[in-house]
C-alpha atoms as a PDB file:
ATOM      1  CA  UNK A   1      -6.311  11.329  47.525  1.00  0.00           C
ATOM      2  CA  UNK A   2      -6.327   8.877  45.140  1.00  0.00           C
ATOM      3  CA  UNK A   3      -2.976   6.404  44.359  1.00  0.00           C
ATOM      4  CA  UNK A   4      -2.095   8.553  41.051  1.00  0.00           C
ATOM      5  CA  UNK A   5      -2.396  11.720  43.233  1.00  0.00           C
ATOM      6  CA  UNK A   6       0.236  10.365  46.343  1.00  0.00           C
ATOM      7  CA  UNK A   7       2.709   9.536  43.343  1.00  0.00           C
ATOM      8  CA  UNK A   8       2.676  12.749  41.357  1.00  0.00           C
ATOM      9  CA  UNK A   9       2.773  14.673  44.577  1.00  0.00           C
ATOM     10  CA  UNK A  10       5.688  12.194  45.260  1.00  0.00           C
ATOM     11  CA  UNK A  11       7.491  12.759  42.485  1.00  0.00           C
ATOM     12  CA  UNK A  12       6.850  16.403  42.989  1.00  0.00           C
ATOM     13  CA  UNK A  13       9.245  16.287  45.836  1.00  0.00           C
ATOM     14  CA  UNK A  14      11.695  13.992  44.365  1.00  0.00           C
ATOM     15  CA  UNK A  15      12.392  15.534  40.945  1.00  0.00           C
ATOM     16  CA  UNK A  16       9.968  17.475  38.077  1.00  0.00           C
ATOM     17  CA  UNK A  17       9.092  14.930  35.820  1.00  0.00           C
ATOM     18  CA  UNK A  18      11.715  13.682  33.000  1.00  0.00           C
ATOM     19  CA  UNK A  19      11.672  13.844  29.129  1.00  0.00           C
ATOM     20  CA  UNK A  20      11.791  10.372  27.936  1.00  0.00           C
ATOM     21  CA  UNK A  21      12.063   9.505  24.363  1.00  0.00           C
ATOM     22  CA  UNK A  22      12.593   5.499  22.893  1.00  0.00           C
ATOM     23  CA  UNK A  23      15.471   4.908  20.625  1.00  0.00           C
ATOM     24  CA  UNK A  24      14.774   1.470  18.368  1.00  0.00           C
ATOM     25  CA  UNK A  25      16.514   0.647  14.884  1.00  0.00           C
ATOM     26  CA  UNK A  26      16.998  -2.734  12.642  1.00  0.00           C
ATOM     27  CA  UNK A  27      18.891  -2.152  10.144  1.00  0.00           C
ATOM     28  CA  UNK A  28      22.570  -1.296   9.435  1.00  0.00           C
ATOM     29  CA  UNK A  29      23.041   2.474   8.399  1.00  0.00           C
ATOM     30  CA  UNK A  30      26.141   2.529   4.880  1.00  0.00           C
ATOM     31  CA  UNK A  31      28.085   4.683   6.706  1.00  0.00           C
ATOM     32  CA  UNK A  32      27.012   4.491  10.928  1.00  0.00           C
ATOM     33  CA  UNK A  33      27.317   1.189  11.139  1.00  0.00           C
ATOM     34  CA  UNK A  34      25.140  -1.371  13.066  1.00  0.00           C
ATOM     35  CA  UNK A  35      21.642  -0.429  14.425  1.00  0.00           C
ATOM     36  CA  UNK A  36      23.366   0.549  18.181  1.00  0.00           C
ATOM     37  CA  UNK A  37      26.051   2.808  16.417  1.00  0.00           C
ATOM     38  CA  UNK A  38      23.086   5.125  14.836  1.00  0.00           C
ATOM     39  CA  UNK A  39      21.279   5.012  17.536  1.00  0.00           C
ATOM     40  CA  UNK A  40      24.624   6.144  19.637  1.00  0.00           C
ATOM     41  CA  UNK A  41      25.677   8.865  17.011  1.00  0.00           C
ATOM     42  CA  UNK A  42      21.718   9.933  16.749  1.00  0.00           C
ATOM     43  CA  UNK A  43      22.021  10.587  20.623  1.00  0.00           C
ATOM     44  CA  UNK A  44      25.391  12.947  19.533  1.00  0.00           C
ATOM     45  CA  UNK A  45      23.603  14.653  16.929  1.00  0.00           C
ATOM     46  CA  UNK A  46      20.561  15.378  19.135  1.00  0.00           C
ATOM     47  CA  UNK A  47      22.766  17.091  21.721  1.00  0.00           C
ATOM     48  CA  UNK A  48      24.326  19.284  19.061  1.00  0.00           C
ATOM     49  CA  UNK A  49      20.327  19.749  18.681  1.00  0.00           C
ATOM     50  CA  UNK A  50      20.554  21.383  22.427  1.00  0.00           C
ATOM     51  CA  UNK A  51      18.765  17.903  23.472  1.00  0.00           C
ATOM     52  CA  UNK A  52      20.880  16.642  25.998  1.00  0.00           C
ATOM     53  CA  UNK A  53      20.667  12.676  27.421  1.00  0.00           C
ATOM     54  CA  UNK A  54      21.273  12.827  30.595  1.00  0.00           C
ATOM     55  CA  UNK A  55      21.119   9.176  31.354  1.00  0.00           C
ATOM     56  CA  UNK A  56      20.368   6.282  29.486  1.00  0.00           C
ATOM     57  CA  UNK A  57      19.022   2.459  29.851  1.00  0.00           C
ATOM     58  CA  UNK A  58      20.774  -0.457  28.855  1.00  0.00           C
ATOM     59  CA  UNK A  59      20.537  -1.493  25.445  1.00  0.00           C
ATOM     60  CA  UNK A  60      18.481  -4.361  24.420  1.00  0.00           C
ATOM     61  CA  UNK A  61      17.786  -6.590  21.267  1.00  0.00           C
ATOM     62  CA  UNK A  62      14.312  -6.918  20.830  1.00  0.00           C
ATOM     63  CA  UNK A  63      12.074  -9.129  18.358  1.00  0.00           C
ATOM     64  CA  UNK A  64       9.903  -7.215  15.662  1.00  0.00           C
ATOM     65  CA  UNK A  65       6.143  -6.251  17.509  1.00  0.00           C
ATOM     66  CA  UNK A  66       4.340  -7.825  15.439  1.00  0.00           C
ATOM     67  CA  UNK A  67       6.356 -11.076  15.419  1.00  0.00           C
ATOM     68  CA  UNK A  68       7.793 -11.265  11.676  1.00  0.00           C
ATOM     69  CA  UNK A  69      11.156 -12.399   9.614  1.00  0.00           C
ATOM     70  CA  UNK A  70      13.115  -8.813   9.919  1.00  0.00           C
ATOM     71  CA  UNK A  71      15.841  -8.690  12.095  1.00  0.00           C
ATOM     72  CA  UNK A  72      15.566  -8.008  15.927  1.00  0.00           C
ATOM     73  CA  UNK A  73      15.631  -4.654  17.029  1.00  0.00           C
ATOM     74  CA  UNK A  74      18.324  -2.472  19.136  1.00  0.00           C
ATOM     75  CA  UNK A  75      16.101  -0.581  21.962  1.00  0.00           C
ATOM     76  CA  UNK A  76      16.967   2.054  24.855  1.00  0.00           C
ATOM     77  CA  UNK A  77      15.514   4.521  26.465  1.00  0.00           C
ATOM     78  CA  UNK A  78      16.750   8.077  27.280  1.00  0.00           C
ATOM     79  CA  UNK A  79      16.112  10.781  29.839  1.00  0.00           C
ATOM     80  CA  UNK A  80      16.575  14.039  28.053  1.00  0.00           C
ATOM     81  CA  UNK A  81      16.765  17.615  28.880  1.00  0.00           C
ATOM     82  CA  UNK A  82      15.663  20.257  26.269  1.00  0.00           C
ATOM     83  CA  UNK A  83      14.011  23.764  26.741  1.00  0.00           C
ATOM     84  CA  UNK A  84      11.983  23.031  23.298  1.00  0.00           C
ATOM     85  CA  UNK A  85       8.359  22.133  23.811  1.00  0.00           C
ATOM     86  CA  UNK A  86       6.985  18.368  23.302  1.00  0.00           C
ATOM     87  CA  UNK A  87       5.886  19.681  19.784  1.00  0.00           C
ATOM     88  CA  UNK A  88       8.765  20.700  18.798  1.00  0.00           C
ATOM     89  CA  UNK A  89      11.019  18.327  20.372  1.00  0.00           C
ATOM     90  CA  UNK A  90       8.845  15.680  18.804  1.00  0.00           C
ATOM     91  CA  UNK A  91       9.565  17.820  15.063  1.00  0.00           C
ATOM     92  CA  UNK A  92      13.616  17.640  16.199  1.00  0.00           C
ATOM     93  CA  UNK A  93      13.060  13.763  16.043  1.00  0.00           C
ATOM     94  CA  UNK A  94      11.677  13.882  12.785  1.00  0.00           C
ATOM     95  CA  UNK A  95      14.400  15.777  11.539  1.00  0.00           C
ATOM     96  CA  UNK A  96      17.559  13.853  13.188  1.00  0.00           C
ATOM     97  CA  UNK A  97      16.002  10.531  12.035  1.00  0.00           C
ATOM     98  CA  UNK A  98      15.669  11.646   8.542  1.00  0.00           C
ATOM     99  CA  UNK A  99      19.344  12.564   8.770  1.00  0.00           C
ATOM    100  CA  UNK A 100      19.982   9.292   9.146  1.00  0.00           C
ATOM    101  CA  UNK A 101      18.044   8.043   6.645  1.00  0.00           C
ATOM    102  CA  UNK A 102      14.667   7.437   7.910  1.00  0.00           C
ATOM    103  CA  UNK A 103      11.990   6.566   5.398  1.00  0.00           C
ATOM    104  CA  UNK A 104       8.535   5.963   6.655  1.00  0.00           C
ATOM    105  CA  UNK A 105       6.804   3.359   4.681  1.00  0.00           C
ATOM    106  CA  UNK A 106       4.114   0.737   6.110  1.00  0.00           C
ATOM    107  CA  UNK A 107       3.816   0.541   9.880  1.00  0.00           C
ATOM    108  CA  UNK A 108       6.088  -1.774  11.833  1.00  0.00           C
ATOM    109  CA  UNK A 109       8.401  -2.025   8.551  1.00  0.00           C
ATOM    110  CA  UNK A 110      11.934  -2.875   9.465  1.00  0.00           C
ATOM    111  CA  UNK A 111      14.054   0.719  10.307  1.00  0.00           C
ATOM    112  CA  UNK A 112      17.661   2.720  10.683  1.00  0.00           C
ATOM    113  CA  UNK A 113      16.017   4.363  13.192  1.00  0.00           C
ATOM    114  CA  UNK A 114      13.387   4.911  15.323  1.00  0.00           C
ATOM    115  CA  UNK A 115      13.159   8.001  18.000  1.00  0.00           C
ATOM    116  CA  UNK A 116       9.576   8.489  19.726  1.00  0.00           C
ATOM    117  CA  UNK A 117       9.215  10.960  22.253  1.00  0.00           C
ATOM    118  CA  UNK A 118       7.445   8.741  25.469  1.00  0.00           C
ATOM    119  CA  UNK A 119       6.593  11.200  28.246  1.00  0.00           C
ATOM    120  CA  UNK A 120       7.015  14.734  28.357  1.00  0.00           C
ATOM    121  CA  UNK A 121       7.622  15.723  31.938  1.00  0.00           C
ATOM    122  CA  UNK A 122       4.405  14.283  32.899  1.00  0.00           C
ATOM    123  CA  UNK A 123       2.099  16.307  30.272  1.00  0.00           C
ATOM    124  CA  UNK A 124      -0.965  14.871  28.446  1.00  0.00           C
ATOM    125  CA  UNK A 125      -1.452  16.025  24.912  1.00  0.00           C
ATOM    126  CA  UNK A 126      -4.096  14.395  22.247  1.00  0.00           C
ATOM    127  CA  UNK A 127      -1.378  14.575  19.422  1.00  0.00           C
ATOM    128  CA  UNK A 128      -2.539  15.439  15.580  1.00  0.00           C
ATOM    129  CA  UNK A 129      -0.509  16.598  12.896  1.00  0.00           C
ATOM    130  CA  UNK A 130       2.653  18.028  13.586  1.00  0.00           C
ATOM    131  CA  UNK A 131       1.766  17.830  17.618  1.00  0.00           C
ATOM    132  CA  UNK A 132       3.044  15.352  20.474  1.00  0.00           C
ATOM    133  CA  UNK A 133       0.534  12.521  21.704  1.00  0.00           C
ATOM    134  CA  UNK A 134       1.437  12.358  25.297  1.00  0.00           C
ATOM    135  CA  UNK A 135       2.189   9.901  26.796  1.00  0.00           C
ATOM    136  CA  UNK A 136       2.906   7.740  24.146  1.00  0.00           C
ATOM    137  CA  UNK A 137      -0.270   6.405  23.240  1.00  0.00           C
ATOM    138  CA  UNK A 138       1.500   2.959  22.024  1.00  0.00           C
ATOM    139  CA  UNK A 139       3.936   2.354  25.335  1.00  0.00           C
ATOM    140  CA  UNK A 140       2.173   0.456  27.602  1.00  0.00           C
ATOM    141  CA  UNK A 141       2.085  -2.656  25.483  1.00  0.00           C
ATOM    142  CA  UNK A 142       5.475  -2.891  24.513  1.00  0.00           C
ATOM    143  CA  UNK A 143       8.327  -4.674  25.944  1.00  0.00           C
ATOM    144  CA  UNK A 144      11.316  -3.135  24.017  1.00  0.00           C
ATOM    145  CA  UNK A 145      10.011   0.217  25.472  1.00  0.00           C
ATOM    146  CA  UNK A 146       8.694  -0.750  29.113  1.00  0.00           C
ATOM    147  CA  UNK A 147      11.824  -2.712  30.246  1.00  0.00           C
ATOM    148  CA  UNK A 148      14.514  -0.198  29.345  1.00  0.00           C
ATOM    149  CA  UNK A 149      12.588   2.435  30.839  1.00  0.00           C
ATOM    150  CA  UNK A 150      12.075   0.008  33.973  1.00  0.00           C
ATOM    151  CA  UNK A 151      15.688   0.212  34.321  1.00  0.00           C
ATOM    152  CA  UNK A 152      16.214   3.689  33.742  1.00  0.00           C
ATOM    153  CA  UNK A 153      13.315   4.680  36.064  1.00  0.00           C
ATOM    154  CA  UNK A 154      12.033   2.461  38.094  1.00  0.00           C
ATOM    155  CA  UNK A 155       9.349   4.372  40.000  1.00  0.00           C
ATOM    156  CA  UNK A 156       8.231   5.348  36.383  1.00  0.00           C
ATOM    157  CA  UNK A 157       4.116   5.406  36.424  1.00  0.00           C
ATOM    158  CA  UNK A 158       1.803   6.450  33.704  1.00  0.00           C
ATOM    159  CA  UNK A 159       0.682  10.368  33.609  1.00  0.00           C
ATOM    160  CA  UNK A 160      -2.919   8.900  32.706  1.00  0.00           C
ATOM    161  CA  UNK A 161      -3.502   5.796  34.616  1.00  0.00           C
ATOM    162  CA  UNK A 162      -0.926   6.073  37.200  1.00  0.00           C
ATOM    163  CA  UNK A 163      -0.075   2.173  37.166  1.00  0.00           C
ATOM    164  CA  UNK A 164       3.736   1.361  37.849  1.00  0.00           C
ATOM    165  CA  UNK A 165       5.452   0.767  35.775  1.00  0.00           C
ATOM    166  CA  UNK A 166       6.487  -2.698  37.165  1.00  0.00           C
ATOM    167  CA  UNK A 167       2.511  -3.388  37.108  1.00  0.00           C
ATOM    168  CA  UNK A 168       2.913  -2.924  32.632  1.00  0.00           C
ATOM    169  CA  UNK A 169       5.483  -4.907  32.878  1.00  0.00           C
ATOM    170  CA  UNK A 170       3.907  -7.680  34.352  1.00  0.00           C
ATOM    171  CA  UNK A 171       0.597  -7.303  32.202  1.00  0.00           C
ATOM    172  CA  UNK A 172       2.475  -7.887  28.676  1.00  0.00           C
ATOM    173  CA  UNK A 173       1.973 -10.710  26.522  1.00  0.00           C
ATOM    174  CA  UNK A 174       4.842 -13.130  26.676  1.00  0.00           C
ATOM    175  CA  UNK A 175       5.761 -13.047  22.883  1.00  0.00           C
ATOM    176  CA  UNK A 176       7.816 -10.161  22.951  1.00  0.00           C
ATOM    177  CA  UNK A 177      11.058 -11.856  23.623  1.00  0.00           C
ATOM    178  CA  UNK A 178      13.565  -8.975  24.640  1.00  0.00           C
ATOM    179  CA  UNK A 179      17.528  -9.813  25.472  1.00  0.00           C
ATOM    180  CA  UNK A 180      20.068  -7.478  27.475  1.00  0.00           C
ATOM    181  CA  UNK A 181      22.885  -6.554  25.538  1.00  0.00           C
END
């Protein structure tokens, strides 16, 4: 058996696989308040959603991936528990981050709020329109996602490759300065 095999047999025995989605914002929200605030009351409105956090990381300011002049980021993550599917958890995040004002525009522009749905109890999806891309096909090269989920789950590894989550840690570029609130 190979190493991904002994760890999702593992895991089997320890717990089903979690629902982990990223929580990231910039920018102050008129009536929320700071980026940490929405990202707090966007964790209250997704339980009223029926998506329930059921732990989550430390919070930490992060610098903008790509390095540029907005302001540093707020960044958790959260274990959640939901009977929706990935797809239509995934459309759930859509809809509580336009209620607080979310407004795609370029990639990587600065944000209210950010909510991206990271692994889905271990599932692999391709994505497309409207559907989850699981895992998150972005993750493994970011700091303000791989440390707080580090914390939250240590023994965290990825449903494709099966590296630890310790080892993506340790592979990142050091430019992605990240601070413990």
């Amino acid at each position: 058996m190979n190493h991904k095999g002994l760890w999702v047999m593992q895991r089997m025995k320890e717990r089903s696989y979690p629902i982990l989605i990223a929580l990231g914002g910039n920018l102050d929200h008129p009536r929320f308040g700071s980026p940490r605030q929405v990202l707090e009351s966007a964790l209250a409105e997704l339980a009223r959603r029926g998506i329930r956090a059921v732990r989550v990381s430390p919070w930490y300011r992060t610098a903008p991936v790509p390095p540029s002049d907005q302001p540093w980021y707020v960044n958790a993550v959260a274990e959640v528990e939901t009977e929706l599917s990935a797809d239509r958890l995934l459309a759930c995040l859509h809809e509580v981050e336009a209620v607080f004002g979310r407004a795609r525009s370029t990639p990587n522009a600065a944000r209210i709020i950010d909510l991206d749905l990271l692994d889905f109890r271990g599932e692999t999806a391709p994505g497309g329109p409207g559907r989850a891309s699981l895992p998150h096909p972005r993750m493994t090269g970011r700091a303000f996602v791989l440390r707080p989920l580090a914390d939250l789950e240590p023994q965290w590894r990825h449903p494709v490759s099966g590296v630890s989550i310790q080892e993506l840690l340790a592979a990142l570029p050091a430019d992605q300065p990240i601070e413990r609130m």
